[in-house]
C-alpha atoms as a PDB file:
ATOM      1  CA  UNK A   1     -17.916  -0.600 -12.740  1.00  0.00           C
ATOM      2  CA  UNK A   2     -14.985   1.871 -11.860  1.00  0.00           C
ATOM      3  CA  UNK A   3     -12.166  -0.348 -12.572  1.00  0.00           C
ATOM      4  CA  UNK A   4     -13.615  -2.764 -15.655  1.00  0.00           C
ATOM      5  CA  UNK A   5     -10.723  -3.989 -17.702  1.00  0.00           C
ATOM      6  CA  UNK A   6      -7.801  -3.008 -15.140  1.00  0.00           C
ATOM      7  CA  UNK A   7      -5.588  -5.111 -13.392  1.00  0.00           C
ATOM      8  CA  UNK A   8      -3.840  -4.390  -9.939  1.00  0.00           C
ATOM      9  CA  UNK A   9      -0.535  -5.401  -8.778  1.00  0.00           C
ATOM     10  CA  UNK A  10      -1.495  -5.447  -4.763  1.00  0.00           C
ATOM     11  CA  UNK A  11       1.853  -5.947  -2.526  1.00  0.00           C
ATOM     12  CA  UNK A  12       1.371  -7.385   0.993  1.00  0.00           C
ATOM     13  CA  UNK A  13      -2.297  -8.517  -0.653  1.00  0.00           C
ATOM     14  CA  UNK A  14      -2.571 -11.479   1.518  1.00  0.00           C
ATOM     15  CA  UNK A  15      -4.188  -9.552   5.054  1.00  0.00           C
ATOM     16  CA  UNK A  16      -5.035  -6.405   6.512  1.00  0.00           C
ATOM     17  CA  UNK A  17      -5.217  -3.430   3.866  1.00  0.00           C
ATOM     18  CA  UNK A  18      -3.450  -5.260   1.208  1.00  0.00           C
ATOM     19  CA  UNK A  19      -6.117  -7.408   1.543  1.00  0.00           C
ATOM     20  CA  UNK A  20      -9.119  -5.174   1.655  1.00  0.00           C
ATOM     21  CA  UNK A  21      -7.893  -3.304  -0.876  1.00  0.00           C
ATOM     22  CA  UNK A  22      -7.776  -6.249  -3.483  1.00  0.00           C
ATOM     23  CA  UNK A  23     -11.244  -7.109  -2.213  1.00  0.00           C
ATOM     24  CA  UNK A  24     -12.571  -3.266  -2.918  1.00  0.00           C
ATOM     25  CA  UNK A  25     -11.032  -2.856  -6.400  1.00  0.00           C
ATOM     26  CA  UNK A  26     -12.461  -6.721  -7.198  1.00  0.00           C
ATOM     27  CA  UNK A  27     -15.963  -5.698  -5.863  1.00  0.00           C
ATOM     28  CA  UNK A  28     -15.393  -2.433  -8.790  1.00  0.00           C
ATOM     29  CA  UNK A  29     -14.654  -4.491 -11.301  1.00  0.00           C
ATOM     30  CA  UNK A  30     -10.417  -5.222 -11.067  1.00  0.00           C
ATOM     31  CA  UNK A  31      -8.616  -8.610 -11.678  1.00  0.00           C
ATOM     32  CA  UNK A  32      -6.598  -8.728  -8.955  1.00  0.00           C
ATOM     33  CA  UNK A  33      -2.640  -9.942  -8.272  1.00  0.00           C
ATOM     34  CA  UNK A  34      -2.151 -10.382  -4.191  1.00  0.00           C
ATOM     35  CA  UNK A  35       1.803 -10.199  -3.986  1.00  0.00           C
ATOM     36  CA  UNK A  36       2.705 -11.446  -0.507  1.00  0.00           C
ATOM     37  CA  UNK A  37       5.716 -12.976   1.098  1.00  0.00           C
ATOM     38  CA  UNK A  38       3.384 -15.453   2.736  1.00  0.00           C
ATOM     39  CA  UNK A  39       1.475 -17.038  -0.390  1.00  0.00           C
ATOM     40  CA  UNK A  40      -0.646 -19.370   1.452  1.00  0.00           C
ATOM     41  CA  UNK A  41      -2.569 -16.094   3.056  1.00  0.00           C
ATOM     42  CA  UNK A  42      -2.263 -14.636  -0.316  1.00  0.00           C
ATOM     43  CA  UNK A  43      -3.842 -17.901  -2.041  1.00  0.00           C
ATOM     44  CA  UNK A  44      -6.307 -18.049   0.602  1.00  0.00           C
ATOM     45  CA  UNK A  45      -7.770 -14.624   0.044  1.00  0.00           C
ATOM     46  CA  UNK A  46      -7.528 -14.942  -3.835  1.00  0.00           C
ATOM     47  CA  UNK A  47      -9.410 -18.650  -3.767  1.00  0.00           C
ATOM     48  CA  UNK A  48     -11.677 -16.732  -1.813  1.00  0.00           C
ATOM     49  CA  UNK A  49     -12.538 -14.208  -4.222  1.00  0.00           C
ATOM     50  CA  UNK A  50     -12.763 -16.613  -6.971  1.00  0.00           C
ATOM     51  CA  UNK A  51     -15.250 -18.659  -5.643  1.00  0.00           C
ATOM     52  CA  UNK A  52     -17.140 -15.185  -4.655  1.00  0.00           C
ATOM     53  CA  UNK A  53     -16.880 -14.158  -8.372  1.00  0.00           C
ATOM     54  CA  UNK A  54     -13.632 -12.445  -8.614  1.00  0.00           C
ATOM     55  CA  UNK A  55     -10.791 -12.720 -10.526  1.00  0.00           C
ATOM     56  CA  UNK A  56      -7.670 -12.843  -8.704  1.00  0.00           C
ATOM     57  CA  UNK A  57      -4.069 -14.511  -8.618  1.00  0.00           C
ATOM     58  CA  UNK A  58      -1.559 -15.453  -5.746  1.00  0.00           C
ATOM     59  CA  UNK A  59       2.228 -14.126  -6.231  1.00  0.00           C
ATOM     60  CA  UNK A  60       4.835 -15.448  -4.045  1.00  0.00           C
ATOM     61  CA  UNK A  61       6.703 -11.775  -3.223  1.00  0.00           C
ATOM     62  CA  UNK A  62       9.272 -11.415  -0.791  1.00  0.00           C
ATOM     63  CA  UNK A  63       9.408  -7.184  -1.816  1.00  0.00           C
ATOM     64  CA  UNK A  64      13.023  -7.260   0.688  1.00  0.00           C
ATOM     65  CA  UNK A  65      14.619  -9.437  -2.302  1.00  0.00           C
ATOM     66  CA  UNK A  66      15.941  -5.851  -4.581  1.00  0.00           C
ATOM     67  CA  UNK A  67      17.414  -8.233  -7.500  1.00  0.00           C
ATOM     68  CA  UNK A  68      14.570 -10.619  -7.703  1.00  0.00           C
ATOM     69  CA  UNK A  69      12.118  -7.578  -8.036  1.00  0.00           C
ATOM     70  CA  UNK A  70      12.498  -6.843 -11.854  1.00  0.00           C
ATOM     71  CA  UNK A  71      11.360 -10.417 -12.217  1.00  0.00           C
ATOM     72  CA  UNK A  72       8.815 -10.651 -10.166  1.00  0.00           C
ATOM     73  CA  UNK A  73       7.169  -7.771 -10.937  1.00  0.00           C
ATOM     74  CA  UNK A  74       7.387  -9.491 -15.111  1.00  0.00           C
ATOM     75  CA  UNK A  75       5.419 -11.921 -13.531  1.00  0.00           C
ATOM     76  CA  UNK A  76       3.217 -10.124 -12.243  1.00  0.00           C
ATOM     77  CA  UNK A  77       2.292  -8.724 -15.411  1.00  0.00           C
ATOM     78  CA  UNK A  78       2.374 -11.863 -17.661  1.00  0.00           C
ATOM     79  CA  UNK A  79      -0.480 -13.395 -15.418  1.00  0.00           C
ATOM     80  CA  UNK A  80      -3.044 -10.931 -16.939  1.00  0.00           C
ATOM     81  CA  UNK A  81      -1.202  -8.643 -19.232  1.00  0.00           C
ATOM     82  CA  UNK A  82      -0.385  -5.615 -17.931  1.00  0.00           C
ATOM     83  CA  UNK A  83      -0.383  -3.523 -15.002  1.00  0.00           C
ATOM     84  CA  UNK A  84      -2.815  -0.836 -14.822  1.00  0.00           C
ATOM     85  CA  UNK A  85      -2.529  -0.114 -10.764  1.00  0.00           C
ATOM     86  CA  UNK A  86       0.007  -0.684  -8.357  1.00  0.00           C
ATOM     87  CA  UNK A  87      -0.780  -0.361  -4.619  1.00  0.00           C
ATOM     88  CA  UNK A  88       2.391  -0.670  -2.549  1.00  0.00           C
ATOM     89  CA  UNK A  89       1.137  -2.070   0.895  1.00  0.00           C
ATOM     90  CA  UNK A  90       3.997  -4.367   2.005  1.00  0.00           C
ATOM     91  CA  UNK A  91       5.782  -3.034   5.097  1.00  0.00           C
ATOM     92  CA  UNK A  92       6.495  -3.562   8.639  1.00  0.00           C
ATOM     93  CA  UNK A  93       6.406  -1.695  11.897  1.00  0.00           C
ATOM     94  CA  UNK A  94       8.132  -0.959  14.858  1.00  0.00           C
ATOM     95  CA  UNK A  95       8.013   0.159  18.602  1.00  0.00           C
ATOM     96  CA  UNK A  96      11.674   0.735  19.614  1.00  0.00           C
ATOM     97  CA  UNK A  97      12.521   3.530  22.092  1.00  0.00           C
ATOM     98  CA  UNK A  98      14.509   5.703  19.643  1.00  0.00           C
ATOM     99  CA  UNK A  99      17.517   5.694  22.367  1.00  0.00           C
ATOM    100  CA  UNK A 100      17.436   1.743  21.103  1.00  0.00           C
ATOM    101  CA  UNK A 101      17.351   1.427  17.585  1.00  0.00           C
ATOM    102  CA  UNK A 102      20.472   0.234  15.629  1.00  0.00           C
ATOM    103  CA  UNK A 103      21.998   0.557  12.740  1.00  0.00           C
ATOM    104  CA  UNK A 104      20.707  -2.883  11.894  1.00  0.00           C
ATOM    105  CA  UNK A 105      17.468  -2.184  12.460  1.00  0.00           C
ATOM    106  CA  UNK A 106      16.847   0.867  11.022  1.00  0.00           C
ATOM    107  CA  UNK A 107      18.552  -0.380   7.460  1.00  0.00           C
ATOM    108  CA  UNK A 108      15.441  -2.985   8.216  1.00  0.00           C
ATOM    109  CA  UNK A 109      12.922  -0.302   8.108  1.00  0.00           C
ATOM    110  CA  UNK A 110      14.404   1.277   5.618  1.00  0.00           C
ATOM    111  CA  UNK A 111      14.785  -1.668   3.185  1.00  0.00           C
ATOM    112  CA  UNK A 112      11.477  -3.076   3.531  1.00  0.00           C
ATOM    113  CA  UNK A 113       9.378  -0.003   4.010  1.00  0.00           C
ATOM    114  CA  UNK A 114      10.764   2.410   1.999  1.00  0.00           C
ATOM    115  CA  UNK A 115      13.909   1.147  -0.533  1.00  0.00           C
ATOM    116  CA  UNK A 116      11.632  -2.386  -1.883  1.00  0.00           C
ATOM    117  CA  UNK A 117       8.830   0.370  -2.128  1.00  0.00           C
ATOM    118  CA  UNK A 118      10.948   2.332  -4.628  1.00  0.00           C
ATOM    119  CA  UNK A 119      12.453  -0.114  -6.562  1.00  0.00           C
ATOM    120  CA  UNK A 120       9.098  -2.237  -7.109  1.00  0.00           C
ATOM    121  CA  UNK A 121       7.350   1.019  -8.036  1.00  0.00           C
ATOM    122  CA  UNK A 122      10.320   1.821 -10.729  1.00  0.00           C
ATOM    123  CA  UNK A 123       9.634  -2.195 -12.157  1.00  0.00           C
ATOM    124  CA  UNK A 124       6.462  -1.064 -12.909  1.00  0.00           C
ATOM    125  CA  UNK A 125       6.309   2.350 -14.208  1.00  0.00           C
ATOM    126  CA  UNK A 126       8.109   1.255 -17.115  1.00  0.00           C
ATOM    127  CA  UNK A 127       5.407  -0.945 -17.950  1.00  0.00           C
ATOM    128  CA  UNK A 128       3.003   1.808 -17.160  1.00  0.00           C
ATOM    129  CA  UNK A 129       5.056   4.403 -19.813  1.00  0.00           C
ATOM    130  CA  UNK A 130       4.635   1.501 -22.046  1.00  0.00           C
ATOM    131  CA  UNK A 131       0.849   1.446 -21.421  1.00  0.00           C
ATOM    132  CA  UNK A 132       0.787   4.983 -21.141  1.00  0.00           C
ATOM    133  CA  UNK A 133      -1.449   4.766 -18.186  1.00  0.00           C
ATOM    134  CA  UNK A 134      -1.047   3.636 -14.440  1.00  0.00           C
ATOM    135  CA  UNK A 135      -2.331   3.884 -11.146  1.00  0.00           C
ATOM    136  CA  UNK A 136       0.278   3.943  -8.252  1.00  0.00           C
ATOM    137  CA  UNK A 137      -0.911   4.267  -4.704  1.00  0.00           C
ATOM    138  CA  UNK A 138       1.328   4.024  -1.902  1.00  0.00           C
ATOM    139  CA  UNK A 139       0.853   3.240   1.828  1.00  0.00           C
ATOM    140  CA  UNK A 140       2.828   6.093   4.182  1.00  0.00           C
ATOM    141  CA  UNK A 141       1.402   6.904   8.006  1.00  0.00           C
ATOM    142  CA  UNK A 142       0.229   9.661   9.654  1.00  0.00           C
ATOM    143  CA  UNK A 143       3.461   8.595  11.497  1.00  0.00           C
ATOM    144  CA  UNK A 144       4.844  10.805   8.374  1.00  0.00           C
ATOM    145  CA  UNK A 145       3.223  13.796   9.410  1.00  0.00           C
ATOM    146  CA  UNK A 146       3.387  13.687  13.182  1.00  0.00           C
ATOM    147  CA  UNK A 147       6.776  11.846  14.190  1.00  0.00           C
ATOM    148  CA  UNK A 148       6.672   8.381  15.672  1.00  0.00           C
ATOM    149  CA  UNK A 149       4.236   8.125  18.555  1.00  0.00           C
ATOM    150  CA  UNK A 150       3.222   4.649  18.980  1.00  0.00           C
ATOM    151  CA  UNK A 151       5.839   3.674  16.426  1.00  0.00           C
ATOM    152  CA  UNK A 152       9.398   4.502  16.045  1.00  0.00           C
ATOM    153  CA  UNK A 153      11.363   7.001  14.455  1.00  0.00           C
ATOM    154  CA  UNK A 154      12.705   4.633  11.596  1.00  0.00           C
ATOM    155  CA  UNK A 155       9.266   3.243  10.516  1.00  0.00           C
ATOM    156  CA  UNK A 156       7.874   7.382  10.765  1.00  0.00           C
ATOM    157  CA  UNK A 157      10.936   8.120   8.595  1.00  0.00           C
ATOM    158  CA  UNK A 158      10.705   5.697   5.956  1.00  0.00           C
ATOM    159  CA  UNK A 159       6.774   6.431   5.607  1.00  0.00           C
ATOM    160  CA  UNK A 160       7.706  10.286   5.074  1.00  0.00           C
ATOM    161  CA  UNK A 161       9.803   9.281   2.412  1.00  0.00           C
ATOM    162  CA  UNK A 162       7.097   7.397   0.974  1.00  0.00           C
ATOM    163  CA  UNK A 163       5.461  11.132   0.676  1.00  0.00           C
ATOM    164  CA  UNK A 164       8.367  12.448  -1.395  1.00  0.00           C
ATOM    165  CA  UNK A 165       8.544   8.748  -3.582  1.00  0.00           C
ATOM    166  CA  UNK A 166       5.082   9.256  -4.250  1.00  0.00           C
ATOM    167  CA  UNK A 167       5.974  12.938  -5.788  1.00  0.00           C
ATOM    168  CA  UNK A 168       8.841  12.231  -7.407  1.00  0.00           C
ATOM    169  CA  UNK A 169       6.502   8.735  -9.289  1.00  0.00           C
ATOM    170  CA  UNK A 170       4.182  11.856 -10.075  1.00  0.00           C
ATOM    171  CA  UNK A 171       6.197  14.411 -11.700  1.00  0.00           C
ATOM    172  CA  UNK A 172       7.948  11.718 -14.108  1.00  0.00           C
ATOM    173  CA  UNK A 173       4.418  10.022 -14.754  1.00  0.00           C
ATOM    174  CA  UNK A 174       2.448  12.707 -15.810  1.00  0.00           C
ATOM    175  CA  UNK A 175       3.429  12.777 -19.254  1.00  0.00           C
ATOM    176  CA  UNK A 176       2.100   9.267 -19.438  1.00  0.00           C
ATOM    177  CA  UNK A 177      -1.232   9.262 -18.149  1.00  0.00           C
ATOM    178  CA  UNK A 178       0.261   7.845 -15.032  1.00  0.00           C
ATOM    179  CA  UNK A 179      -0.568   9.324 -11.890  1.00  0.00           C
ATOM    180  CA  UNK A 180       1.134   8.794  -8.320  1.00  0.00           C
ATOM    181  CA  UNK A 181      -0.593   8.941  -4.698  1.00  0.00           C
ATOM    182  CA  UNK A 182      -0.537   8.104  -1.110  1.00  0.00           C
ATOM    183  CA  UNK A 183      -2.870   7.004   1.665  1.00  0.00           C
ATOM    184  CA  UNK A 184      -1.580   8.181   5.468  1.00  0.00           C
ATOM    185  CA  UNK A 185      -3.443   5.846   7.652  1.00  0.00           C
ATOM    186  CA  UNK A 186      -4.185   6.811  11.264  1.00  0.00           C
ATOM    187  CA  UNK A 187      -4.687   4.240  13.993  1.00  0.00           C
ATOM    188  CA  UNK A 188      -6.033   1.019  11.492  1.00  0.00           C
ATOM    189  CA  UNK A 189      -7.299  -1.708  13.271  1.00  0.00           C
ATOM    190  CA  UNK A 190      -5.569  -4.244  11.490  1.00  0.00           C
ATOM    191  CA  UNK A 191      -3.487  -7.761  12.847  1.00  0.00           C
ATOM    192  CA  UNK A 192      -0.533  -5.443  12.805  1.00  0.00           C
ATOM    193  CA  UNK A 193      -1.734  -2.398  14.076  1.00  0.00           C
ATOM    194  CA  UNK A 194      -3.494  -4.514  17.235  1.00  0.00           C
ATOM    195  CA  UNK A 195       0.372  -5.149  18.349  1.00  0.00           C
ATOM    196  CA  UNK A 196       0.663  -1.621  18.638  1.00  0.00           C
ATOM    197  CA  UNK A 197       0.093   0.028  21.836  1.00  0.00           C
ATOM    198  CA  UNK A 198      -2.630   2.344  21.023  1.00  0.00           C
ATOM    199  CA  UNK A 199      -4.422  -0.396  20.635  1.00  0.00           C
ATOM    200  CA  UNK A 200      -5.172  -0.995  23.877  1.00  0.00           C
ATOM    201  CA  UNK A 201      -6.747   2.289  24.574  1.00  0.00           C
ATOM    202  CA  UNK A 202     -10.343   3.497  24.060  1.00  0.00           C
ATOM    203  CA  UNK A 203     -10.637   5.566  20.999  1.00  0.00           C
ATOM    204  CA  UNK A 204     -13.384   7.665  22.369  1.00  0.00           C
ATOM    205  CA  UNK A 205     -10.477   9.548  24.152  1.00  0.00           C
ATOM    206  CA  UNK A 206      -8.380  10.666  21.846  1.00  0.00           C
ATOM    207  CA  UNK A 207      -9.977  10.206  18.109  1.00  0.00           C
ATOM    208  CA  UNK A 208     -12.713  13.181  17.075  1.00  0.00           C
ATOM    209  CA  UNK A 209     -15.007   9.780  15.563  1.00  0.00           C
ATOM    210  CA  UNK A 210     -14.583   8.010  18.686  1.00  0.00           C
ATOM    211  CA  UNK A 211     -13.714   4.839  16.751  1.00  0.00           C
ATOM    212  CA  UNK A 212     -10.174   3.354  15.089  1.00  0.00           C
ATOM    213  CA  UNK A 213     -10.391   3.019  12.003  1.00  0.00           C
ATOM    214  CA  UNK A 214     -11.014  -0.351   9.432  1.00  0.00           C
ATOM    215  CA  UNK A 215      -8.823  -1.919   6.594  1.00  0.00           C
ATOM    216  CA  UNK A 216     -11.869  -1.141   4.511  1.00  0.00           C
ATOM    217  CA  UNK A 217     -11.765   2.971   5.566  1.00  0.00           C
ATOM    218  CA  UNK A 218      -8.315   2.902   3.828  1.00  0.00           C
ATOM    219  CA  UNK A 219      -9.661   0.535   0.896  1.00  0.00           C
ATOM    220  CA  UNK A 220     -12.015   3.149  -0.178  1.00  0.00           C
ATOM    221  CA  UNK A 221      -9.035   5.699  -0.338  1.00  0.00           C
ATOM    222  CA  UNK A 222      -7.430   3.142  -2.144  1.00  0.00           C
ATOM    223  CA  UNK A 223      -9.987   2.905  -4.840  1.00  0.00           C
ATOM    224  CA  UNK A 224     -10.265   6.785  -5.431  1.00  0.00           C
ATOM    225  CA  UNK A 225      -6.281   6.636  -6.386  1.00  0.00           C
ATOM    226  CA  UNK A 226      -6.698   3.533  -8.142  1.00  0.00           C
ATOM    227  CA  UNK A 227      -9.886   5.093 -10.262  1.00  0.00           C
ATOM    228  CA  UNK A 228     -10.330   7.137 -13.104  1.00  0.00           C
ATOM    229  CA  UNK A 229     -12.388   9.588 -10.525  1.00  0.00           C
ATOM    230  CA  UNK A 230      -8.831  10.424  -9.885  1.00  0.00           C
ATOM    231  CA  UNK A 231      -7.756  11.254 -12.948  1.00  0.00           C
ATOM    232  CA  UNK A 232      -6.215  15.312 -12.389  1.00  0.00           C
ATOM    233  CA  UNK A 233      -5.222  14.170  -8.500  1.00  0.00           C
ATOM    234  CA  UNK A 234      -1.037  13.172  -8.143  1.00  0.00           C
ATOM    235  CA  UNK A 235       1.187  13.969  -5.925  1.00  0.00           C
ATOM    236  CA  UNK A 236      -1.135  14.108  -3.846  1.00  0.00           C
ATOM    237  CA  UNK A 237      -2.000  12.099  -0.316  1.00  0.00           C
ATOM    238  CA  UNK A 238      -4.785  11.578   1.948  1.00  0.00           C
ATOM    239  CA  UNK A 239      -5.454  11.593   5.710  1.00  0.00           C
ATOM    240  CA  UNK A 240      -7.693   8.457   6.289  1.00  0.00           C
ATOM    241  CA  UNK A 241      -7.813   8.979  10.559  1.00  0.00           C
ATOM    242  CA  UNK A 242     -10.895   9.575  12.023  1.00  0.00           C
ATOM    243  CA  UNK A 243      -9.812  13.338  12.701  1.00  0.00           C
ATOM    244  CA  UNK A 244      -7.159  12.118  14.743  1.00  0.00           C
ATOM    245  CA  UNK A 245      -4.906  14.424  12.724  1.00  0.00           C
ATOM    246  CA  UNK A 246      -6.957  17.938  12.815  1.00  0.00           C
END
């Protein structure tokens, strides 16, 4: 059992990745904290893995609300603890024509997938220092590679800053055992990512593996970071895509 003894901090743990993420790093032995804005999806899924077992806790988390996050995040930790793994899942997307996006919308993006992302990673890497140890794995795009195809130019430009959080997490952890990663998704298959316009097209065409991919393809990137298989990895990310991105 991988992850016997640890407890993960999951944001945006109540569907999709967030919530095949918790389920993967339960199934290796985690207690699990699903962090959602929406706590009846995040209840659901952690009554779920209860009754299957588990060990896991709903957190009401609305990640947009900066001063509440020192808080929350204590929370967080007194339910178990500590906090030996973050994974930073909570974000949305976006499809505007990048002749169309406003100043409104792209502080949006910005705020929700990249600034909460920051200052809920800071919350907890000073518990982590205190622990000297910690796990932090954060959710960017291929979007952060490649530009905004399907999605737009804010949501591609707040997941490449994700890359450079990521380092920046990394070369202040280090000292402390604490080690800082990301996951770049391709084309996931997930409630939000069936909005999205690829969507609708057949993956034979365009993806080498001829299939999108699963919440549970990024899970298992998810629980490398979050392991101790990962140990002398950080600062690091990895292309979960079906070859889309070759």
């Amino acid at each position: 059992m991988l992850l016997t003894d640890k407890t993960a901090l999951i944001t945006g743990g109540g569907r999709g990745i967030g919530e095949a993420s918790a389920r993967r790093l339960v199934e290796y032995g985690a207690k699990v904290i699903l962090a959602d804005v929406n706590l009846e999806a995040a209840q659901g899924v952690a009554d779920d893995i209860n009754a299957h077992g588990g060990e896991a806790r709903a957190l009401e988390f609305n990640v947009a609300e900066f001063q509440a996050i020192p808080d929350k995040v204590a929370e967080a930790k007194a339910i178990f603890g500590r906090i030996d793994i973050l994974v930073n899942v909570a974000g949305i997307t976006g499809s505007t024509p990048i002749e169309e996006i406003t100043l409104e919308s792209w502080d949006r993006m910005m705020d929700i997938d990249l600034k909460s992302m920051f200052f809920v990673t800071q919350a907890v890497f000073a518990i982590m220092k205190e622990q000297g140890y910690g796990k932090l794995v954060h959710m960017s795009s291929l979007a952060a590679l490649r530009g905004g195809r399907s999605s737009d130019a804010s949501y591609a430009c707040a997941k490449a800053g994700i890359l450079n959080l990521s380092k920046c997490f990394a070369l202040q952890g280090a000292p402390y055992h604490i080690t800082s990663n990301a996951v770049c998704p391709g084309n996931i298959l997930t409630p939000m990512g069936k909005t999205l316009s690829w969507s609708k097209v057949d993956p034979k065409t365009y993806i080498p593996m001829g299939r999108y991919g699963t919440a549970e393809d990024i899970a298992n990137a998810v629980l490398f970071y979050a392991s101790d298989l990962s140990d002398y990895v950080t600062g690091d990310f990895m292309n979960v895509n079906g070859g889309l991105y070759m």
